[in-house]
PDB file of N, CA and C in Angstrom:
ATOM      1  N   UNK A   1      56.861 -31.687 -20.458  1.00  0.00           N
ATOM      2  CA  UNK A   1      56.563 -32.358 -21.711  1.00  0.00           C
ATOM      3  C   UNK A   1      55.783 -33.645 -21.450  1.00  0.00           C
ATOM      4  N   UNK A   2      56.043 -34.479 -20.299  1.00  0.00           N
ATOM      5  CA  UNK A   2      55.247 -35.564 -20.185  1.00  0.00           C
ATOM      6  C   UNK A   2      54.107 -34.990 -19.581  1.00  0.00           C
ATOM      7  N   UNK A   3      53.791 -34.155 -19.334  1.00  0.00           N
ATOM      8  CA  UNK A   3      52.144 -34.146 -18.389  1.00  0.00           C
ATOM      9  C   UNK A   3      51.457 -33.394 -19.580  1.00  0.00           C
ATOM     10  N   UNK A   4      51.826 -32.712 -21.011  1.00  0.00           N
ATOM     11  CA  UNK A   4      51.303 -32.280 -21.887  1.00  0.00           C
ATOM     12  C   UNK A   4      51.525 -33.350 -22.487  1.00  0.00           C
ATOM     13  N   UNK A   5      51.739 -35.079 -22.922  1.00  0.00           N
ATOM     14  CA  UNK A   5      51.983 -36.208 -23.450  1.00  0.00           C
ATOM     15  C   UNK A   5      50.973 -36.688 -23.139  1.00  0.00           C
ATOM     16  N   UNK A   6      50.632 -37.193 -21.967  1.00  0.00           N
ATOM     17  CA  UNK A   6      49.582 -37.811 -21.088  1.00  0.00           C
ATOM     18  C   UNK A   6      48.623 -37.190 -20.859  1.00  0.00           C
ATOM     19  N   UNK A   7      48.168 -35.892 -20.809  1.00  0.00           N
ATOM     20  CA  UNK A   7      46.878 -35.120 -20.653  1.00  0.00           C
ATOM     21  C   UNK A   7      46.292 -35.208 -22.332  1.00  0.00           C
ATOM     22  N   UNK A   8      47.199 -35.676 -23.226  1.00  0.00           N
ATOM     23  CA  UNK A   8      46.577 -35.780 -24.599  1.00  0.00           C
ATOM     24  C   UNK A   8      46.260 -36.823 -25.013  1.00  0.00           C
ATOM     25  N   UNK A   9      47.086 -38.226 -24.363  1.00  0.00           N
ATOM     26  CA  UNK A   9      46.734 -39.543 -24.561  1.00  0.00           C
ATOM     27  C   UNK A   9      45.566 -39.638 -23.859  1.00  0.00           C
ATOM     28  N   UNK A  10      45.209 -39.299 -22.515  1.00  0.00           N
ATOM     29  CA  UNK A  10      44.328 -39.506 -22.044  1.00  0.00           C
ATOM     30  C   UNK A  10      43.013 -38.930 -22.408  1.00  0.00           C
ATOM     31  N   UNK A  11      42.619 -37.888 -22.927  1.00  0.00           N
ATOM     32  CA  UNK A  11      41.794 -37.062 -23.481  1.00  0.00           C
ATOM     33  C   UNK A  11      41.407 -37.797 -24.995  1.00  0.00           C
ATOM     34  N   UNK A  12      42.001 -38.692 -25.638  1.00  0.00           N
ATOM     35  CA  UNK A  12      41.538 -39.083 -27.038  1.00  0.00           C
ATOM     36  C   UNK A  12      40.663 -39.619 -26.856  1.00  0.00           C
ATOM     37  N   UNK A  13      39.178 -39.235 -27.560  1.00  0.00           N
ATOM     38  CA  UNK A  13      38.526 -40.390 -27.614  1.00  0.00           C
ATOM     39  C   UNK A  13      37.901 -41.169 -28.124  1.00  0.00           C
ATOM     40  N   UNK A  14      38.654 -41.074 -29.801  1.00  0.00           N
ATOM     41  CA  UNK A  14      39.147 -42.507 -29.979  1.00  0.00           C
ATOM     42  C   UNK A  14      39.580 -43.583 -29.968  1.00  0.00           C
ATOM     43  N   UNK A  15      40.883 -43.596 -28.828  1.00  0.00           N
ATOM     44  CA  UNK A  15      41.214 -44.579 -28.447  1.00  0.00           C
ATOM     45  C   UNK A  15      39.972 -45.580 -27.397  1.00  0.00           C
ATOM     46  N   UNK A  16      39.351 -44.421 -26.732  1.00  0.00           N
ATOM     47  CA  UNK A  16      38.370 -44.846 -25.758  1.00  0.00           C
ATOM     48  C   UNK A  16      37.476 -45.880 -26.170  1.00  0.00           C
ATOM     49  N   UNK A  17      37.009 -45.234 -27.784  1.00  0.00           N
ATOM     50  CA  UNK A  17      35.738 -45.541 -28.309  1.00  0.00           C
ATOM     51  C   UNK A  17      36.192 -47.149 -28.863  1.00  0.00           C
ATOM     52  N   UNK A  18      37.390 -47.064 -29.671  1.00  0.00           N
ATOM     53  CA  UNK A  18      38.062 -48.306 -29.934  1.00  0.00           C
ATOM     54  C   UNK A  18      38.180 -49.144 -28.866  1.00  0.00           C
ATOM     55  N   UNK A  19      38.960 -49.054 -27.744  1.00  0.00           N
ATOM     56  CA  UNK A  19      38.800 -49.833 -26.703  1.00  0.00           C
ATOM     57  C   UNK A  19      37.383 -50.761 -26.508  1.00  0.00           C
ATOM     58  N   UNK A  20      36.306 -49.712 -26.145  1.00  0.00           N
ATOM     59  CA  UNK A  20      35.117 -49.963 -25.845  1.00  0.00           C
ATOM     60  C   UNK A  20      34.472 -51.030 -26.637  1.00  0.00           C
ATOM     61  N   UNK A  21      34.771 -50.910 -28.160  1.00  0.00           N
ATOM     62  CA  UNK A  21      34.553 -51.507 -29.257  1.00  0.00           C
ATOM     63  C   UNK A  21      34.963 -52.969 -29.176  1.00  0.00           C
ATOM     64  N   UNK A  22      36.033 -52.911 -28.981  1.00  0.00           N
ATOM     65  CA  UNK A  22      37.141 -54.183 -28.825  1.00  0.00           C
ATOM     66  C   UNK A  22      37.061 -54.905 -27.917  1.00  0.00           C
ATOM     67  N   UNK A  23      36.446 -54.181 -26.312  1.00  0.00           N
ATOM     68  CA  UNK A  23      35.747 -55.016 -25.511  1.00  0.00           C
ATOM     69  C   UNK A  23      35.110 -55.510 -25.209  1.00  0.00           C
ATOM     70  N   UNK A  24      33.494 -54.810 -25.892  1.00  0.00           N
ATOM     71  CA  UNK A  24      32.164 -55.210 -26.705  1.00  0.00           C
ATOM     72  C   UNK A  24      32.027 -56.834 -27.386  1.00  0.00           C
ATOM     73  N   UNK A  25      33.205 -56.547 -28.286  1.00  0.00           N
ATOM     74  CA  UNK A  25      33.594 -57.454 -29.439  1.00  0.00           C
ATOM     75  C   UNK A  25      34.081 -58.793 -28.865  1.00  0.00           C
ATOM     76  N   UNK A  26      34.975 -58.825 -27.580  1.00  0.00           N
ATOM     77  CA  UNK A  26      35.614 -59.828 -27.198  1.00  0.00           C
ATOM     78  C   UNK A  26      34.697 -60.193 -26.276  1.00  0.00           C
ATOM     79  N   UNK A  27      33.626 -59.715 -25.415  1.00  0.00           N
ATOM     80  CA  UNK A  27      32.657 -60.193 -24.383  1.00  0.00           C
ATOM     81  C   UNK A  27      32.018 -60.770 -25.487  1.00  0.00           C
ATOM     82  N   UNK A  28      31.514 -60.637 -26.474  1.00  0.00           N
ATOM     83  CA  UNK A  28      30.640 -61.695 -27.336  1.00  0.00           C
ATOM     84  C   UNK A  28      31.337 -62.760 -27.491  1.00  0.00           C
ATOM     85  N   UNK A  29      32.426 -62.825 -28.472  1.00  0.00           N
ATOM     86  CA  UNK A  29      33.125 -63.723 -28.516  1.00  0.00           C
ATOM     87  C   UNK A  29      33.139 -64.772 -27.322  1.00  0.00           C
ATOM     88  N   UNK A  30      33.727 -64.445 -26.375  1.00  0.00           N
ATOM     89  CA  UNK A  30      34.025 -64.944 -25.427  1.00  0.00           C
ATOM     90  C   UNK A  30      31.951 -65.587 -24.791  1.00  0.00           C
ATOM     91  N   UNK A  31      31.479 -65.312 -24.246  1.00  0.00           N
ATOM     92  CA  UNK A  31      30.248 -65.637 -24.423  1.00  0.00           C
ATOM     93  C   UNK A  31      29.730 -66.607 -25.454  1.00  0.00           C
ATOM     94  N   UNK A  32      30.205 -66.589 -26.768  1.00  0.00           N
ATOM     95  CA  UNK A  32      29.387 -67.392 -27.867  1.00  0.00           C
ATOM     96  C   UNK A  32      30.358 -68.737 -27.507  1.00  0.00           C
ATOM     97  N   UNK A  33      31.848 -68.719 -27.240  1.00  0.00           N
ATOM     98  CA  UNK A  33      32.543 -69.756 -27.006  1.00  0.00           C
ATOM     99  C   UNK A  33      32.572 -70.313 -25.909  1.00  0.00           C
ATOM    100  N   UNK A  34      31.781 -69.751 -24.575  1.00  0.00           N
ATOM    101  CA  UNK A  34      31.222 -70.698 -23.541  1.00  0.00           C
ATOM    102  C   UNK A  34      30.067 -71.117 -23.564  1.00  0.00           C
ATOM    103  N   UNK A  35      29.017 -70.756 -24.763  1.00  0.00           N
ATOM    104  CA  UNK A  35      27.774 -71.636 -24.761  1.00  0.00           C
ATOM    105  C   UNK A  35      28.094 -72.447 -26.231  1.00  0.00           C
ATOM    106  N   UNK A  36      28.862 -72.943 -26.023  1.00  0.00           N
ATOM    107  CA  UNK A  36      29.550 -73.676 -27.560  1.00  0.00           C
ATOM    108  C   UNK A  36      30.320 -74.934 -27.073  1.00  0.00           C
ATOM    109  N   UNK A  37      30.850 -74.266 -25.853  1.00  0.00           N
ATOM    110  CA  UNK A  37      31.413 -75.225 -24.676  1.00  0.00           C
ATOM    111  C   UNK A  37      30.201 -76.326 -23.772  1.00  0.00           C
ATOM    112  N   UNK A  38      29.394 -75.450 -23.649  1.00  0.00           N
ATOM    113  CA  UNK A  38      28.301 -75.983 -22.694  1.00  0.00           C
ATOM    114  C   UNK A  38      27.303 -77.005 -24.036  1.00  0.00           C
ATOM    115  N   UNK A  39      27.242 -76.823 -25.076  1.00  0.00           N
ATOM    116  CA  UNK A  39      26.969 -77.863 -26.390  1.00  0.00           C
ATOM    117  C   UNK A  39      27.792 -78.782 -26.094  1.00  0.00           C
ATOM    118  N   UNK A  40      28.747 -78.886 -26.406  1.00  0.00           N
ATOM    119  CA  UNK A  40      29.796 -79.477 -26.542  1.00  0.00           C
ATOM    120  C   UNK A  40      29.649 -80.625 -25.291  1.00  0.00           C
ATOM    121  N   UNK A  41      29.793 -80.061 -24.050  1.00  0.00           N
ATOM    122  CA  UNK A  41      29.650 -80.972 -22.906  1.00  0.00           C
ATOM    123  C   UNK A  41      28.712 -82.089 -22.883  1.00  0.00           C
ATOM    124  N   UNK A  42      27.222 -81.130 -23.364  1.00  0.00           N
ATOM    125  CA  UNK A  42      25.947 -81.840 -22.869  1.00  0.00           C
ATOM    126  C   UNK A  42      26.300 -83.178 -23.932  1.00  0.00           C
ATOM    127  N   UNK A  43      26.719 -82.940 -25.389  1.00  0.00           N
ATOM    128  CA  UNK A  43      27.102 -83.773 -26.323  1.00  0.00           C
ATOM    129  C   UNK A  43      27.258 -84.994 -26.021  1.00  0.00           C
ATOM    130  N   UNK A  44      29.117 -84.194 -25.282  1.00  0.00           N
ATOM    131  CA  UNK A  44      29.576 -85.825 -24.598  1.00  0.00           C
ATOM    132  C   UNK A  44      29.297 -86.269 -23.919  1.00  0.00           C
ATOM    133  N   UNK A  45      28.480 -85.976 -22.959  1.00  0.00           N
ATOM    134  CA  UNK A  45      27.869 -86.527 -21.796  1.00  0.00           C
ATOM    135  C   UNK A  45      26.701 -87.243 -22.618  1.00  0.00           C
ATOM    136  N   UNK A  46      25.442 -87.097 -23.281  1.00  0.00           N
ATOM    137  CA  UNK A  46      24.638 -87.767 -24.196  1.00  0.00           C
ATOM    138  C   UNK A  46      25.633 -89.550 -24.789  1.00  0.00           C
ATOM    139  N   UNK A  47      26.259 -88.453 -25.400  1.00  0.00           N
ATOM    140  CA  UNK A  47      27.089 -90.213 -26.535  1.00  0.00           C
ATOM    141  C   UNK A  47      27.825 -90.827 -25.143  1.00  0.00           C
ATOM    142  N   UNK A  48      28.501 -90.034 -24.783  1.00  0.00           N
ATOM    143  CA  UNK A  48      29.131 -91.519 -23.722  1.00  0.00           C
ATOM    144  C   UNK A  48      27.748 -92.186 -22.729  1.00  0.00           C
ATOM    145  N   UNK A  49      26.993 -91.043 -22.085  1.00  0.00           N
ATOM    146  CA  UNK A  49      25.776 -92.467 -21.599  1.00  0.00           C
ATOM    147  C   UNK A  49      25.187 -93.594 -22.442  1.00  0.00           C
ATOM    148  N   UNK A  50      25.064 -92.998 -24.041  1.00  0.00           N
ATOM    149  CA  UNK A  50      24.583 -94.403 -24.748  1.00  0.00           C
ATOM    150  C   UNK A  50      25.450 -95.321 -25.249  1.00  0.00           C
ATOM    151  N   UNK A  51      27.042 -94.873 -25.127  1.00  0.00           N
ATOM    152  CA  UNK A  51      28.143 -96.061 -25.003  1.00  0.00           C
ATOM    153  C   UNK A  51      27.674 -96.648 -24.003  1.00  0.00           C
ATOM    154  N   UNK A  52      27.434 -96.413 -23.024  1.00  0.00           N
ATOM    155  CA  UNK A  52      27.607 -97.199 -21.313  1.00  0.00           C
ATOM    156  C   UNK A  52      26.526 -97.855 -21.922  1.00  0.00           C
ATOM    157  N   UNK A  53      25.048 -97.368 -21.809  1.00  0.00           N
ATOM    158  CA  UNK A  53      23.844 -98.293 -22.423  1.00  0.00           C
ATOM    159  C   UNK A  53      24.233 -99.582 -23.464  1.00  0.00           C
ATOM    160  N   UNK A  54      24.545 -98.865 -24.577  1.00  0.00           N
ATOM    161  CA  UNK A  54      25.228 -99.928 -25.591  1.00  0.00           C
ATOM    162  C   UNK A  54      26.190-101.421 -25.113  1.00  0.00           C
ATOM    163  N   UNK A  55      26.736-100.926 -24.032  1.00  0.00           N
ATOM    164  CA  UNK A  55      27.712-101.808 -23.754  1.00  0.00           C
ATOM    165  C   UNK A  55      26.829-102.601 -22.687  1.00  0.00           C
ATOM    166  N   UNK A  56      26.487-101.937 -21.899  1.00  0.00           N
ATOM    167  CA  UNK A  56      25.483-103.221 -20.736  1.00  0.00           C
ATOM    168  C   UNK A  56      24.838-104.177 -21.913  1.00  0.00           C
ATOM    169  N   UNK A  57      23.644-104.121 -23.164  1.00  0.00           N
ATOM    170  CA  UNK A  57      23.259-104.290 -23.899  1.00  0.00           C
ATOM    171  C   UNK A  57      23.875-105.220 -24.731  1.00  0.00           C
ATOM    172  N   UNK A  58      25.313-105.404 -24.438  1.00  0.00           N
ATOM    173  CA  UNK A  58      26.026-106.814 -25.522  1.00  0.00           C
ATOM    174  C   UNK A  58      25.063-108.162 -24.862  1.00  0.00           C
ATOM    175  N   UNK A  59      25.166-109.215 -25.723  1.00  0.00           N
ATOM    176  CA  UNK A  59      25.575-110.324 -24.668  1.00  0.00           C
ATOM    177  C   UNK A  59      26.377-111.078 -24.877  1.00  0.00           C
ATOM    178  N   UNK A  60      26.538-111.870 -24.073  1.00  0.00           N
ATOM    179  CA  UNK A  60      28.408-112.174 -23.154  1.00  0.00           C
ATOM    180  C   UNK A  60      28.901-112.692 -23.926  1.00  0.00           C
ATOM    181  N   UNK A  61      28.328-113.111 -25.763  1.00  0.00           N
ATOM    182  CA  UNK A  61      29.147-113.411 -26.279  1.00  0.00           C
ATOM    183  C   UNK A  61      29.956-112.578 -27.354  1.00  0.00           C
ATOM    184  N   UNK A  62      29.027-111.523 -27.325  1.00  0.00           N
ATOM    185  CA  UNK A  62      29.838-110.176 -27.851  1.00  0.00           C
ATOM    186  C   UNK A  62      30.871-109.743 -26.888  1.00  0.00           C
ATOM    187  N   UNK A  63      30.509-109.941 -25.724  1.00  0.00           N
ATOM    188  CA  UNK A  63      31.533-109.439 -24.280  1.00  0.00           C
ATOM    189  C   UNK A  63      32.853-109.849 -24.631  1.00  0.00           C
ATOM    190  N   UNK A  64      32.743-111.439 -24.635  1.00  0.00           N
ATOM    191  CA  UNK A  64      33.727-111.980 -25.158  1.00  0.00           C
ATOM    192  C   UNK A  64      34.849-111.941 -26.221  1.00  0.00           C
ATOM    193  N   UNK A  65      34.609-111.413 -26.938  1.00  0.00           N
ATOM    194  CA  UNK A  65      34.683-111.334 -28.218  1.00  0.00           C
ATOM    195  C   UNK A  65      35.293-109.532 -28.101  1.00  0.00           C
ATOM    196  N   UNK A  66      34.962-109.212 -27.032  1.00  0.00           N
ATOM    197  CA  UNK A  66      36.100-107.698 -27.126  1.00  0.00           C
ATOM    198  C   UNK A  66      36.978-107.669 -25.686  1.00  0.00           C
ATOM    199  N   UNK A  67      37.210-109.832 -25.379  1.00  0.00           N
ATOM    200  CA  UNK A  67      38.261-109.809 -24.171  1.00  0.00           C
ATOM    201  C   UNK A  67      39.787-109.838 -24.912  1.00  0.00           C
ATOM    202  N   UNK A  68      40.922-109.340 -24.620  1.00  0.00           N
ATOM    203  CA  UNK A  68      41.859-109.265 -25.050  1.00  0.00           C
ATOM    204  C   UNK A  68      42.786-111.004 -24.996  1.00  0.00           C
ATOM    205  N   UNK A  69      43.658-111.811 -26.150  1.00  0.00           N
ATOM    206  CA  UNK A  69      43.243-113.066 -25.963  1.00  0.00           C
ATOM    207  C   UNK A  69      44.807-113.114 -25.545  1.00  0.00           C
TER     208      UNK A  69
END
């Protein structure tokens, strides 16, 4: 009874086609959310260098003025 169970699960192939589908589906996914990631990075890397810029750019009496008193 199990090798006529399993010679029928294995033979569907629908399940196959679904699978295939679903794996299709999740390699995109997965793909669109690591170049979403790689946005994301270049982002913060952009705004925090023009914090750093911004901040060389005070002068010392703005410096001052964000020393803790």
């Amino acid at each position: 009874m199990a090798k006529a169970l399993l010679g029928t699960f294995q033979n569907d192939q629908r399940t196959a086609a679904h699978l295939l589908s679903e794996n299709t589906r999740l390699r995109v996914r997965v793909r669109d959310l690591e170049e979403l990631i790689a946005r994301l990075q270049d982002e913060n890397d952009r705004l925090a260098q023009a914090a750093a810029v911004a901040l060389l750019d005070l002068q010392p009496e703005e410096l001052k003025e964000m020393q803790p008193v």
